[in-house]
PDB file of N, CA and C in Angstrom:
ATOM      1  N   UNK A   1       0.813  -1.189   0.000  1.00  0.00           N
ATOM      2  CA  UNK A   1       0.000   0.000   0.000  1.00  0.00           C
ATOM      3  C   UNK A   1       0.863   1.262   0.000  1.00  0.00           C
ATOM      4  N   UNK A   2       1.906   1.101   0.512  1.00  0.00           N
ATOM      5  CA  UNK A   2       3.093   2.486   0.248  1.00  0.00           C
ATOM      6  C   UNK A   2       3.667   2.378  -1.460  1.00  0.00           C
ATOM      7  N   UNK A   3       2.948   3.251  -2.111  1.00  0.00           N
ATOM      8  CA  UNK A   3       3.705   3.464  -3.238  1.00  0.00           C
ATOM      9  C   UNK A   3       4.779   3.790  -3.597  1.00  0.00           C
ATOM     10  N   UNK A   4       5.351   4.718  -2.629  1.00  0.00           N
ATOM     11  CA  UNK A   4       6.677   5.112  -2.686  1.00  0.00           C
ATOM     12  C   UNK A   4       8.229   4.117  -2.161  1.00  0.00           C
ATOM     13  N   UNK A   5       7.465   3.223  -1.492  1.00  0.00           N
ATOM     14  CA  UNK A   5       7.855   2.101  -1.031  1.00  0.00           C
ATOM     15  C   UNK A   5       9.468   1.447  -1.444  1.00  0.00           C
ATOM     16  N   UNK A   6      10.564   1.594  -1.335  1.00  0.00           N
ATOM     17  CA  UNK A   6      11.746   0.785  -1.878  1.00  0.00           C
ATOM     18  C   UNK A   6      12.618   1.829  -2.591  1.00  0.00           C
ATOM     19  N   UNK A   7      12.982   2.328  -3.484  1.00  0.00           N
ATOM     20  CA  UNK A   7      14.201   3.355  -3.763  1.00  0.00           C
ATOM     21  C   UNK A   7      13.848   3.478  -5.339  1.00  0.00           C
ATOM     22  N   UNK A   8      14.823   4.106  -6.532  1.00  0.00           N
ATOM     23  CA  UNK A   8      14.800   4.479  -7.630  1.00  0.00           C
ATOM     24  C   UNK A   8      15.838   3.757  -8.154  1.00  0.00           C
ATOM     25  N   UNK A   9      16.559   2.717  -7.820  1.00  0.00           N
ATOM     26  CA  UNK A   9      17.369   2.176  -8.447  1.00  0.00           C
ATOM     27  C   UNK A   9      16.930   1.420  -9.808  1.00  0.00           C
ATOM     28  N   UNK A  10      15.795   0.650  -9.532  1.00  0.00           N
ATOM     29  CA  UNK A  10      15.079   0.367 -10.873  1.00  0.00           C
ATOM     30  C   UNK A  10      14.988   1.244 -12.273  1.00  0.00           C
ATOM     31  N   UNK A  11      14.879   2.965 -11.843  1.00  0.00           N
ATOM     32  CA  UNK A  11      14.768   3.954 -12.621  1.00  0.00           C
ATOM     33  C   UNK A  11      16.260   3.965 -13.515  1.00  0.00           C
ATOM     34  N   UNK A  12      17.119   3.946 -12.643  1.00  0.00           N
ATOM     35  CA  UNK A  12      18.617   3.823 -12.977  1.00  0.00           C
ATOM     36  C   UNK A  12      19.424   2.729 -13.240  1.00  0.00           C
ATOM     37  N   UNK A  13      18.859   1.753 -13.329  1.00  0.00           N
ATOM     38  CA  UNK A  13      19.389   0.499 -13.906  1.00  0.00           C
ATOM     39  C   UNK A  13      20.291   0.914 -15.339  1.00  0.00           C
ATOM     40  N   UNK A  14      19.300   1.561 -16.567  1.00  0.00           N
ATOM     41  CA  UNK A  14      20.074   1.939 -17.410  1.00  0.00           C
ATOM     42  C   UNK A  14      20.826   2.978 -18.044  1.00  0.00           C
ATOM     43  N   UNK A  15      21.479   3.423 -16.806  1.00  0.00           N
ATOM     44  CA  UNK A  15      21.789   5.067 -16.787  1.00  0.00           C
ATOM     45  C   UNK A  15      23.136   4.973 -17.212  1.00  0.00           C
ATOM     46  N   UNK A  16      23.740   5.607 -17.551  1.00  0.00           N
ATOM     47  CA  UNK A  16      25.337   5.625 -18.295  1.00  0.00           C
ATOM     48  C   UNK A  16      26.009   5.196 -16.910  1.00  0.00           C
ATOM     49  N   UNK A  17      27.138   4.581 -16.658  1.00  0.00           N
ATOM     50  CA  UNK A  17      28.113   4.703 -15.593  1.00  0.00           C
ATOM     51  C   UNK A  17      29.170   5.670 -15.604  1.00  0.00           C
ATOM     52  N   UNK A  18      28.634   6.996 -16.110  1.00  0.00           N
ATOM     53  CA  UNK A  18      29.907   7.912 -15.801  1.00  0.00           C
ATOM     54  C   UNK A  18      29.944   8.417 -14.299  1.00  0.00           C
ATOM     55  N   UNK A  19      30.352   9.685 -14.397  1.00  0.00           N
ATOM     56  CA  UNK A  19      30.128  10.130 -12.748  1.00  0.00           C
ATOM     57  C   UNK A  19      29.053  10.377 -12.162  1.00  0.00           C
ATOM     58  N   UNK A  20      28.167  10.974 -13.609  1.00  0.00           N
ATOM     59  CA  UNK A  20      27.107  11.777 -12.920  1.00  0.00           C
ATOM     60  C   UNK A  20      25.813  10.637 -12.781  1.00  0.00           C
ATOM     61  N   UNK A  21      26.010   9.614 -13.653  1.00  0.00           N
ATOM     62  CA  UNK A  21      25.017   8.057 -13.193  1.00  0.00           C
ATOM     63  C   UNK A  21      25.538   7.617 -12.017  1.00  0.00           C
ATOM     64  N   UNK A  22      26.485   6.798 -11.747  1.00  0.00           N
ATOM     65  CA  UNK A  22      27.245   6.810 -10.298  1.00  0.00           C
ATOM     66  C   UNK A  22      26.621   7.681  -9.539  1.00  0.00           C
ATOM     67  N   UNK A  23      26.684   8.800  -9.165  1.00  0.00           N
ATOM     68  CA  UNK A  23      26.634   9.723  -8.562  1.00  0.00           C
ATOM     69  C   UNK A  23      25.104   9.669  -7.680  1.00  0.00           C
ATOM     70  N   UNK A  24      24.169   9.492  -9.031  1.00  0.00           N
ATOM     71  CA  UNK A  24      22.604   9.316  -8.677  1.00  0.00           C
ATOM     72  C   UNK A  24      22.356   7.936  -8.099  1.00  0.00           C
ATOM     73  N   UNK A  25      23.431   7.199  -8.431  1.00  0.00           N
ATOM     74  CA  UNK A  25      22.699   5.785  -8.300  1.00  0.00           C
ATOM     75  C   UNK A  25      23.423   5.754  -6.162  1.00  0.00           C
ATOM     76  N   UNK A  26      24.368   6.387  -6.178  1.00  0.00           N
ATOM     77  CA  UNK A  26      24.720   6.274  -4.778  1.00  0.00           C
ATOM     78  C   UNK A  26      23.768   7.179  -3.829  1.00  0.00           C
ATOM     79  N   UNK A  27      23.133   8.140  -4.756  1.00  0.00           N
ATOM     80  CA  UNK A  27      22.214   9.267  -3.849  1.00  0.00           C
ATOM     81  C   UNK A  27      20.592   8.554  -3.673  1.00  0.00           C
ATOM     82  N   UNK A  28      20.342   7.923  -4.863  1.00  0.00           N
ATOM     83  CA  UNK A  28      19.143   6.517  -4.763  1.00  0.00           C
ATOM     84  C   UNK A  28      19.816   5.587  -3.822  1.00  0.00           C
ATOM     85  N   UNK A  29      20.178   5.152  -3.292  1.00  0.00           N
ATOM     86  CA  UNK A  29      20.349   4.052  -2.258  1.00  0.00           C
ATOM     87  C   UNK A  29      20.265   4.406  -0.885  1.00  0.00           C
ATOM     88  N   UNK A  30      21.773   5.124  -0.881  1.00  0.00           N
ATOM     89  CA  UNK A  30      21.791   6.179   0.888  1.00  0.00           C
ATOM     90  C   UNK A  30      19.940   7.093   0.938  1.00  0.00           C
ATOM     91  N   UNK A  31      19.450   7.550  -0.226  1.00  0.00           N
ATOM     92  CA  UNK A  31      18.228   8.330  -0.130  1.00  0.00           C
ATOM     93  C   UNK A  31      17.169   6.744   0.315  1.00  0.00           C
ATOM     94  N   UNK A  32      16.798   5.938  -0.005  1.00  0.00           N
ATOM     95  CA  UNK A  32      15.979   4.953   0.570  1.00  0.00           C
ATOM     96  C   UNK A  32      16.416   4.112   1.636  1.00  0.00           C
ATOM     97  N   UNK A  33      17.700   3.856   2.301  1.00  0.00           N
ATOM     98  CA  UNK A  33      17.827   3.160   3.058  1.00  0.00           C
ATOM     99  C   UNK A  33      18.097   4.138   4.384  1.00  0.00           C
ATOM    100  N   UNK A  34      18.190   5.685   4.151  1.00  0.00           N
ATOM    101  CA  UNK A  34      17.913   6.714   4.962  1.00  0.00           C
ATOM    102  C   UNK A  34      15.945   6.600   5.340  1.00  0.00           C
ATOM    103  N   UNK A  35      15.731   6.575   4.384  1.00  0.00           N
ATOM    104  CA  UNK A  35      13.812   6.617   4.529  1.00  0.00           C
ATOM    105  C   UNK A  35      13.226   5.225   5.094  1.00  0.00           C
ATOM    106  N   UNK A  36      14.086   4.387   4.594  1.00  0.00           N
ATOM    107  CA  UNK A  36      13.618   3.212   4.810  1.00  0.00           C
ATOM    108  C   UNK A  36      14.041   2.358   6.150  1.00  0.00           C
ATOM    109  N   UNK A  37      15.148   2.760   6.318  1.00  0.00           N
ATOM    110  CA  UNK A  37      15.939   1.944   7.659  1.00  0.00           C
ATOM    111  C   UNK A  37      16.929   2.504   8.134  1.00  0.00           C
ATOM    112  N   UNK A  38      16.164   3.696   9.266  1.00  0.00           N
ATOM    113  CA  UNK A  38      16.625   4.247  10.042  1.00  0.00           C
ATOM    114  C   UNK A  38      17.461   4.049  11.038  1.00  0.00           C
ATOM    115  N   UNK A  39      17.996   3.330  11.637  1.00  0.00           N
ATOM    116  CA  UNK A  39      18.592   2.065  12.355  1.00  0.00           C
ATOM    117  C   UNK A  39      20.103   2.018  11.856  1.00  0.00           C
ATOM    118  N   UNK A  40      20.450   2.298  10.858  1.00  0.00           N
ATOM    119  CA  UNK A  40      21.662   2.330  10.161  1.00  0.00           C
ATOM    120  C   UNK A  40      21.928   3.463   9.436  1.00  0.00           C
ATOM    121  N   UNK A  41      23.579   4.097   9.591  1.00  0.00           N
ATOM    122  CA  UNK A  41      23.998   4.719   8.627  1.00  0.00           C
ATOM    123  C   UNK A  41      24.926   4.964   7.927  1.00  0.00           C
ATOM    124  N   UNK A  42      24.984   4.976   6.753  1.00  0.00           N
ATOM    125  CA  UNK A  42      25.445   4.004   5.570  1.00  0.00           C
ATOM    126  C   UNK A  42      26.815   5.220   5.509  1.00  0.00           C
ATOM    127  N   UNK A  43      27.744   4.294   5.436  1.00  0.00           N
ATOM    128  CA  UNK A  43      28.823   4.784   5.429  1.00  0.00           C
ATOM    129  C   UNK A  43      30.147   4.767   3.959  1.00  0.00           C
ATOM    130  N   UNK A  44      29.169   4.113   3.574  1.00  0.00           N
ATOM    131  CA  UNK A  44      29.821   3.862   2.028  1.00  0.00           C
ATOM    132  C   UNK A  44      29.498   3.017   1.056  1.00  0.00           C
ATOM    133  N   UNK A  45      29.061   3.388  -0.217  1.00  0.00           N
ATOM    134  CA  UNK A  45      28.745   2.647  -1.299  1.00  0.00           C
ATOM    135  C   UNK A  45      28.975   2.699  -2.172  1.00  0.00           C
ATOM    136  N   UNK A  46      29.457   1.160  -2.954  1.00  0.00           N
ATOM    137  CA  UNK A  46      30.355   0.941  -3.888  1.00  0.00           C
ATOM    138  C   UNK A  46      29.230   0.274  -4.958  1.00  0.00           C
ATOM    139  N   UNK A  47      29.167   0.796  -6.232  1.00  0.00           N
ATOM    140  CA  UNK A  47      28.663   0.270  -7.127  1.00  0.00           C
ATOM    141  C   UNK A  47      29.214  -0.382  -8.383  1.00  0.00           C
ATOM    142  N   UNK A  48      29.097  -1.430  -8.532  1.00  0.00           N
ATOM    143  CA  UNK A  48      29.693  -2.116  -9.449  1.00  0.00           C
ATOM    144  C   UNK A  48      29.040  -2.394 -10.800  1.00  0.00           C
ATOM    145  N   UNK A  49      29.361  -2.102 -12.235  1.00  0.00           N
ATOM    146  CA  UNK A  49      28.543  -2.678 -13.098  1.00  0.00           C
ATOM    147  C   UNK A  49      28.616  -3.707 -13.776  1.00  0.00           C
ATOM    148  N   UNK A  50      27.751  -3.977 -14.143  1.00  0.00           N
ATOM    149  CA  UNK A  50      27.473  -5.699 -14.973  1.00  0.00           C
ATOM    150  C   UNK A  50      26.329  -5.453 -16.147  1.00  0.00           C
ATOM    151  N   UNK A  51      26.996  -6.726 -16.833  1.00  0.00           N
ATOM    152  CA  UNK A  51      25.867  -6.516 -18.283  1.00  0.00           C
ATOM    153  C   UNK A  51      24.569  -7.029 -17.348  1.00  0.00           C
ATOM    154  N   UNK A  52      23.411  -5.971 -17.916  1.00  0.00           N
ATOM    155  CA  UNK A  52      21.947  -5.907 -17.587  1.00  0.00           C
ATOM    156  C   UNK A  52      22.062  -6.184 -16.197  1.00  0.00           C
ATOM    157  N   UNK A  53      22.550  -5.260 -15.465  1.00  0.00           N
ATOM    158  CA  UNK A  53      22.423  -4.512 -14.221  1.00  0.00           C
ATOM    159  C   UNK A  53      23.508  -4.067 -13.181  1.00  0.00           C
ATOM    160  N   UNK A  54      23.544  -4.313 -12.070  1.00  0.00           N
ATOM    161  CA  UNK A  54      24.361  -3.599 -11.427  1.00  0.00           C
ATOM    162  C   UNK A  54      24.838  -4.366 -10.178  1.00  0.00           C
ATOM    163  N   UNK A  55      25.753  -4.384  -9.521  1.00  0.00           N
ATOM    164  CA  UNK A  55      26.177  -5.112  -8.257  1.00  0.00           C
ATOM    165  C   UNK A  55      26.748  -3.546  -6.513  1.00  0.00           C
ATOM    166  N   UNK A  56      25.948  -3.831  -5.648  1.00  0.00           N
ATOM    167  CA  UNK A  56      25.865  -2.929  -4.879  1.00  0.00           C
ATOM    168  C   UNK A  56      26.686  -3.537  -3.700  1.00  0.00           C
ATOM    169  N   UNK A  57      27.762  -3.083  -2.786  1.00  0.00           N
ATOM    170  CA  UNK A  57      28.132  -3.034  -1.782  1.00  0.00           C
ATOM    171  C   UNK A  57      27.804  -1.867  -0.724  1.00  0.00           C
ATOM    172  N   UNK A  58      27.835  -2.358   0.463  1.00  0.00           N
ATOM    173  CA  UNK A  58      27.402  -1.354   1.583  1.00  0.00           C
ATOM    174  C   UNK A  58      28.022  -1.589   2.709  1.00  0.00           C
ATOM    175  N   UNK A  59      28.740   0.047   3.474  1.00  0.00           N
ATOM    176  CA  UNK A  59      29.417   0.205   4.690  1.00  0.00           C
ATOM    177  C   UNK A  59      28.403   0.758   5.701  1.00  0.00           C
ATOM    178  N   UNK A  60      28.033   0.162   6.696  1.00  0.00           N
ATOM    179  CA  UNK A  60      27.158   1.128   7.224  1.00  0.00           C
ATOM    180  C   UNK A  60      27.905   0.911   8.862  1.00  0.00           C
ATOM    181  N   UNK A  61      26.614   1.607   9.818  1.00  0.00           N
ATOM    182  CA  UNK A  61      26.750   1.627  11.203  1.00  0.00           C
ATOM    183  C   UNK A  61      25.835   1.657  11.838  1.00  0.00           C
ATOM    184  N   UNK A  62      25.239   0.240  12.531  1.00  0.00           N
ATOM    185  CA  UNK A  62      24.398   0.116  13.328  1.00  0.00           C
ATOM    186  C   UNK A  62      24.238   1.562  14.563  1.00  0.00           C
ATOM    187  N   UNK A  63      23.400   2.294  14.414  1.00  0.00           N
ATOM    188  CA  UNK A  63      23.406   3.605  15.164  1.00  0.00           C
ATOM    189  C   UNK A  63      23.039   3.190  16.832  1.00  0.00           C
ATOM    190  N   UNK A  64      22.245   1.707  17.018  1.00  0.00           N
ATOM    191  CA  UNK A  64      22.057   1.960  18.155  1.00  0.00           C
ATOM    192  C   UNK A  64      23.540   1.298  18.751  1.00  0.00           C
ATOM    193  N   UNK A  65      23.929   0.235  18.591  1.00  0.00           N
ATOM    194  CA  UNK A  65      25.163  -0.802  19.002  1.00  0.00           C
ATOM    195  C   UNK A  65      26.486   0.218  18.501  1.00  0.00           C
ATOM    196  N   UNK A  66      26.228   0.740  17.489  1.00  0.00           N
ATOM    197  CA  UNK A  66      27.754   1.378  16.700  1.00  0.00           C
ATOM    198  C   UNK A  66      28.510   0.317  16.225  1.00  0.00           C
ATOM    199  N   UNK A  67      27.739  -0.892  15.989  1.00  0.00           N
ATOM    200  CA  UNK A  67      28.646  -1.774  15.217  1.00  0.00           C
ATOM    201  C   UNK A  67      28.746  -1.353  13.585  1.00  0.00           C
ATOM    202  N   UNK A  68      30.283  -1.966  12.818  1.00  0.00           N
ATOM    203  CA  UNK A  68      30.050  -2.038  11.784  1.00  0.00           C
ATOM    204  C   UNK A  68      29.330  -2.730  11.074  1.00  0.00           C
ATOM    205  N   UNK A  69      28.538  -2.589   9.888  1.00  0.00           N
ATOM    206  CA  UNK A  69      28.132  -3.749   9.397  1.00  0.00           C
ATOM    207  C   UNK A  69      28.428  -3.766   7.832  1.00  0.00           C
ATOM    208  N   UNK A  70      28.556  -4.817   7.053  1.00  0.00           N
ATOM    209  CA  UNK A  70      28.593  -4.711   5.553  1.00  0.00           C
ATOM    210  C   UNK A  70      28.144  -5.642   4.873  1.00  0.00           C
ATOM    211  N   UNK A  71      27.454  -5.308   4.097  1.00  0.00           N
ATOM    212  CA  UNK A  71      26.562  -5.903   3.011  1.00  0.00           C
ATOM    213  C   UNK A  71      27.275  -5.818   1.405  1.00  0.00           C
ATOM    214  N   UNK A  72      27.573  -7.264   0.845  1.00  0.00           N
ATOM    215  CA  UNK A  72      28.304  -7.296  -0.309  1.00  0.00           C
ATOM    216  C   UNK A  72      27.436  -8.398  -1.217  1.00  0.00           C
ATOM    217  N   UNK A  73      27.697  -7.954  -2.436  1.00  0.00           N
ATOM    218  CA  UNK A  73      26.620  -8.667  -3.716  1.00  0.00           C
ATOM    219  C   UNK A  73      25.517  -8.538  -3.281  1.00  0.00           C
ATOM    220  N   UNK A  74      24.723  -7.158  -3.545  1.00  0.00           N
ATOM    221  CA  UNK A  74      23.681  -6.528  -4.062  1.00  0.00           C
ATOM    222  C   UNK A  74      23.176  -6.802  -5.431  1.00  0.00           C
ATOM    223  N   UNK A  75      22.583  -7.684  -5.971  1.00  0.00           N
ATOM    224  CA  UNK A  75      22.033  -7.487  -7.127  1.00  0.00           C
ATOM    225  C   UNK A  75      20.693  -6.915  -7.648  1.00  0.00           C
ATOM    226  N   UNK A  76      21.059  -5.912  -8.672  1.00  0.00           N
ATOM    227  CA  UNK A  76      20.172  -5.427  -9.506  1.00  0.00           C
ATOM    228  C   UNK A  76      20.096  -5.605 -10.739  1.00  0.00           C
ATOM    229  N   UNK A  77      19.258  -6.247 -10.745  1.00  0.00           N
ATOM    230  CA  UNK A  77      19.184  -6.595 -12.458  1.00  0.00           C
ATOM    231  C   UNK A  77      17.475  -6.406 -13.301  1.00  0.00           C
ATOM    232  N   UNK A  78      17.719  -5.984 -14.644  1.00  0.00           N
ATOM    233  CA  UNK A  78      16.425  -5.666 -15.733  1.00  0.00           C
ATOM    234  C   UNK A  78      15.439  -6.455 -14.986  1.00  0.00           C
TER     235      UNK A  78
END
């Protein structure tokens, strides 16, 4: 029932990988997992590309514990 629900990475799946695609595709992620899961904050993201889609890594920090945490092979794909 939340339409807005999950991030814009789908939008950007086929966006050039120069800086300024990069750029959006790191501001779509930190922008939904800021809205979405407050609990953590994301301390770095690495985007990787691949034919018909994309591979996402994530640095974050559990805000209540202050642990690190990281999340590797993100897939996005068509």
């Amino acid at each position: 029932m939340r339409r807005d629900y999950g991030s814009r990475l789908f939008e950007l799946i086929d966006s050039a990988m120069n800086k300024s695609g990069v750029m959006d595709i790191y501001a779509a992620t930190v922008e939904a997992l800021a809205k979405w899961e407050p609990r953590i904050s994301i301390t770095k993201v690495n985007v990787i590309p691949g034919v018909g889609g994309m591979t996402i890594d994530l640095s974050a920090v559990d805000k209540e514990t202050g642990n690190n945490l990281t999340i590797t092979g993100i897939q996005i794909a068509r």
